[in-house]
Protein backbone atom coordinates (compact mmCIF):
# COMPACT_ATOMS: atom_id res chain seq x y z
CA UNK A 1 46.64 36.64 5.24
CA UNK A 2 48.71 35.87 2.55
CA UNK A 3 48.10 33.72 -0.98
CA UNK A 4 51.06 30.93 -2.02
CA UNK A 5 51.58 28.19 -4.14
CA UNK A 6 51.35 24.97 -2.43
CA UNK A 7 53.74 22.59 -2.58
CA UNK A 8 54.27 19.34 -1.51
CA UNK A 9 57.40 20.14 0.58
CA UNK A 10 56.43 23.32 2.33
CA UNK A 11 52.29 22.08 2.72
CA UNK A 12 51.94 18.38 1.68
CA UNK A 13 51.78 17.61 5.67
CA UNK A 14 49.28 21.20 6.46
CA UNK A 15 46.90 19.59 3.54
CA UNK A 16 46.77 16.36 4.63
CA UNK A 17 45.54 17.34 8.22
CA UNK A 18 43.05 19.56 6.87
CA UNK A 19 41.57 16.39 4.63
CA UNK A 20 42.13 14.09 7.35
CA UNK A 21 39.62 15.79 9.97
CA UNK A 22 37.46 16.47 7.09
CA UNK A 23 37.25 12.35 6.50
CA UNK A 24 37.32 11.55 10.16
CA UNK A 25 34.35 14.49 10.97
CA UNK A 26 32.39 15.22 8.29
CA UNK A 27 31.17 14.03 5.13
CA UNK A 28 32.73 16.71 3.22
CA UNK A 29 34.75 14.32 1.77
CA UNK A 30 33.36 10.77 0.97
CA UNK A 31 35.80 8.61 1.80
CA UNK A 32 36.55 6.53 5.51
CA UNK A 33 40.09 6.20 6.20
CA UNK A 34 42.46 9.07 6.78
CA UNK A 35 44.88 9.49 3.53
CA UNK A 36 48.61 8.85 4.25
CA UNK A 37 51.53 11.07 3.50
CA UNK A 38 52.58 9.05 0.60
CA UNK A 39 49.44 9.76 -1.07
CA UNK A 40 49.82 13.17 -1.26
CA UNK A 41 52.77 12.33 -3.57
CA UNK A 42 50.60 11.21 -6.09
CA UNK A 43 48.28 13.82 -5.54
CA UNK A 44 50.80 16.58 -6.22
CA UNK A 45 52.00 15.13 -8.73
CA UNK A 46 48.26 14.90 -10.93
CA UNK A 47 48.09 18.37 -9.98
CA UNK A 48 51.71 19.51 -11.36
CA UNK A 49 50.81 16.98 -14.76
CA UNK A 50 48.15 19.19 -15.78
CA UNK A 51 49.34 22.39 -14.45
CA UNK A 52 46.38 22.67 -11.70
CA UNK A 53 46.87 24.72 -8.77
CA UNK A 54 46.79 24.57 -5.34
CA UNK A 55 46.41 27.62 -4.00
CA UNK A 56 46.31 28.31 -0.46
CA UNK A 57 46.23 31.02 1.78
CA UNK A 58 48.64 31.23 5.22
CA UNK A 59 48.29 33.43 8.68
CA UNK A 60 51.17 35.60 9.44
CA UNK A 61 53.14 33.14 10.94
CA UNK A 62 53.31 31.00 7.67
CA UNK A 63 50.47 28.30 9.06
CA UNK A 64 48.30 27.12 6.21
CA UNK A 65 44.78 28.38 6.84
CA UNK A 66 43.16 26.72 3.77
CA UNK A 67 43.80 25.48 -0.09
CA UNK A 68 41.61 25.38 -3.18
CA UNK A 69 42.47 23.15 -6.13
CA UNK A 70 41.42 21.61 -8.95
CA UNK A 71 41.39 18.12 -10.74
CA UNK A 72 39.96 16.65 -13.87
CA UNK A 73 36.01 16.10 -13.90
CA UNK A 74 36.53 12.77 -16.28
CA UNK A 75 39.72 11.29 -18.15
CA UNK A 76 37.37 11.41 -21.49
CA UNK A 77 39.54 14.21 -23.88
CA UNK A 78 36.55 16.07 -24.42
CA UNK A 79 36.21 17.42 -20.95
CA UNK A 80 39.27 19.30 -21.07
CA UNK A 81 37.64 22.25 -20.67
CA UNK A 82 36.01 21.02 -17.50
CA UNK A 83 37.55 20.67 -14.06
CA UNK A 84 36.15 19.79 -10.64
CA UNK A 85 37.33 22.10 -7.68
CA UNK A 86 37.48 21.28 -3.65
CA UNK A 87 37.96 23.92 -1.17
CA UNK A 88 39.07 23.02 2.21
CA UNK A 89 39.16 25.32 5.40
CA UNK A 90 41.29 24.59 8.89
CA UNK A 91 38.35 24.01 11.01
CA UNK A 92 40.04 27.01 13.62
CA UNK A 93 40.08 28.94 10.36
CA UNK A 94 36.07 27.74 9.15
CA UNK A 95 33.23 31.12 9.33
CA UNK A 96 36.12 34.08 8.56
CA UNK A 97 35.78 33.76 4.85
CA UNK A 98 38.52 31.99 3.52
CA UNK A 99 36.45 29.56 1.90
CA UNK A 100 35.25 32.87 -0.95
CA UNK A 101 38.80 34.24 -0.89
CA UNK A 102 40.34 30.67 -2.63
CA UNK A 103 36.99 29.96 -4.76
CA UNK A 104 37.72 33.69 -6.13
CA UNK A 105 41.50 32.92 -6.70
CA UNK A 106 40.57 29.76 -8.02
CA UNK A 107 37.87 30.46 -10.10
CA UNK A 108 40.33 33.86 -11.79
CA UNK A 109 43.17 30.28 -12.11
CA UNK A 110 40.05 28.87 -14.04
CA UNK A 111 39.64 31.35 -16.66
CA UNK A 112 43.71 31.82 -17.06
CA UNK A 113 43.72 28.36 -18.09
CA UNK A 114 41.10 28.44 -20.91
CA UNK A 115 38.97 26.24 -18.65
CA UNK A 116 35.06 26.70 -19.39
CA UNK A 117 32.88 24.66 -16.80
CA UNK A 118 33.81 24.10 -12.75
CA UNK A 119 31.99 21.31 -10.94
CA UNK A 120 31.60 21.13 -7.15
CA UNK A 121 30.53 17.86 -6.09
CA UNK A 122 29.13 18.55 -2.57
CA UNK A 123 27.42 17.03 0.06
CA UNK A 124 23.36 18.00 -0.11
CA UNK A 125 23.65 18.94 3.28
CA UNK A 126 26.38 20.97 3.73
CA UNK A 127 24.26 24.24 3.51
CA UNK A 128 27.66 26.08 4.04
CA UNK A 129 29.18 25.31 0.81
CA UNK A 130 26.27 25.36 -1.19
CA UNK A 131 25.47 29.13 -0.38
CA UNK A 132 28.74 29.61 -1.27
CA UNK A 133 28.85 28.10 -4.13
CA UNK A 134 25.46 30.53 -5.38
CA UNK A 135 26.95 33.43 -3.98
CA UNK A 136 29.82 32.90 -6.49
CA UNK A 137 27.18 32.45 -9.58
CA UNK A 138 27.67 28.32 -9.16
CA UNK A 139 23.89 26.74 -10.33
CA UNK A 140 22.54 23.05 -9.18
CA UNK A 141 23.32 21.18 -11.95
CA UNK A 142 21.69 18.02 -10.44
CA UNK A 143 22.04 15.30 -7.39
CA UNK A 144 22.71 11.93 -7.18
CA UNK A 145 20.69 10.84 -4.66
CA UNK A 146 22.14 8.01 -2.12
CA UNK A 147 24.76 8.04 -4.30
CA UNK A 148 27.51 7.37 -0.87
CA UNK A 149 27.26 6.29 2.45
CA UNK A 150 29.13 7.41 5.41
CA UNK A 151 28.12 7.59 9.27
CA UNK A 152 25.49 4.79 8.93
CA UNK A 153 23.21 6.89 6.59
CA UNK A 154 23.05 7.41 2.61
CA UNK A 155 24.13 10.74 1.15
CA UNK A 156 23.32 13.17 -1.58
CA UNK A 157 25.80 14.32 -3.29
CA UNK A 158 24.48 18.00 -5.12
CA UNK A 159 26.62 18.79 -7.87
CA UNK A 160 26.90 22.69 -9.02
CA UNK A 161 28.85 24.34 -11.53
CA UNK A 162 29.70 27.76 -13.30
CA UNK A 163 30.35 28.00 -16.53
CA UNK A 164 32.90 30.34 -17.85
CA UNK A 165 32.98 32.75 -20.67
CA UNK A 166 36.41 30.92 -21.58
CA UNK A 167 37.91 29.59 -23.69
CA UNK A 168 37.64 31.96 -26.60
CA UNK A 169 38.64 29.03 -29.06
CA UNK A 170 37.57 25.48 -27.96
CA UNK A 171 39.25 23.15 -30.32
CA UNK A 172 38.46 19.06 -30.49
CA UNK A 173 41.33 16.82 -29.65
């Protein structure tokens, strides 16, 4: 196993197959139609703006296993300091662990950046991620309840977060 930098060139296509069956199968992600390849343009390019990474983590034959990233919480300037994070496993990859591995790496990018809260806005059934998300020190910070729908039901969406001892300075503006 081996941590990289994604890119759009060497993973855009790996990424967008591991969102893809996450929108077609689960309700991981709350949207219905798969995302295209020219949206992942865009998406690299918010990430690259603000300097976010997308780190992922490859077998020994190079094949993307997983990514973590993160993306801002709210355009407002004063949550600057505050980012939301996704993690996303291969689903021939899911139950080996991968999922802690990028929330560490991404939650040690966190604190290199000066950033001092994390949101995870997950699904309130996805026991998985949730237990996850406490292992790492992540608390409930509230659900909206029936706040999508996907499947033919309503959802929950749980939010959770972990706040940072960072950054040392917080300025306005």
């Amino acid at each position: 196993m081996k941590f990289v930098a994604c890119t759009l060139a060497t993973h855009g296509e790996a990424i967008l197959d591991i969102l893809n069956e996450q929108i077609r199968t689960s309700t991981a992600v709350y949207e219905y139609e798969p995302r295209t390849s020219e949206s992942m343009v865009a998406w690299f390019k918010a990430k690259d703006a603000k300097q976010y990474p997308v780190i992922g983590v490859e077998d020994q034959a190079g094949s993307l296993m997983g990514f973590a990233t993160y993306g801002v919480f709210r355009e407002r300037p004063a949550y600057k300091y505050t980012v939301e994070h996704s993690v996303y496993v291969h689903q021939d990859h899911r139950g080996k662990g991968l999922g802690r591995v990028l929330m560490e790496r991404l939650i040690e990018a966190a604190r290199a950046q000066d950033l001092h809260v994390m949101v995870g806005g997950i699904d309130a059934t996805n026991a998985v991620s949730i237990a996850l998300h406490e292992q790492l020190g992540f608390v409930h910070a509230g659900t909206i309840r029936e706040s999508g729908y996907k499947f033919g039901g309503w959802l929950d969406l749980a939010f959770y977060q972990l706040t940072l001892q960072t950054p040392r300075h917080p300025q306005d503006g």
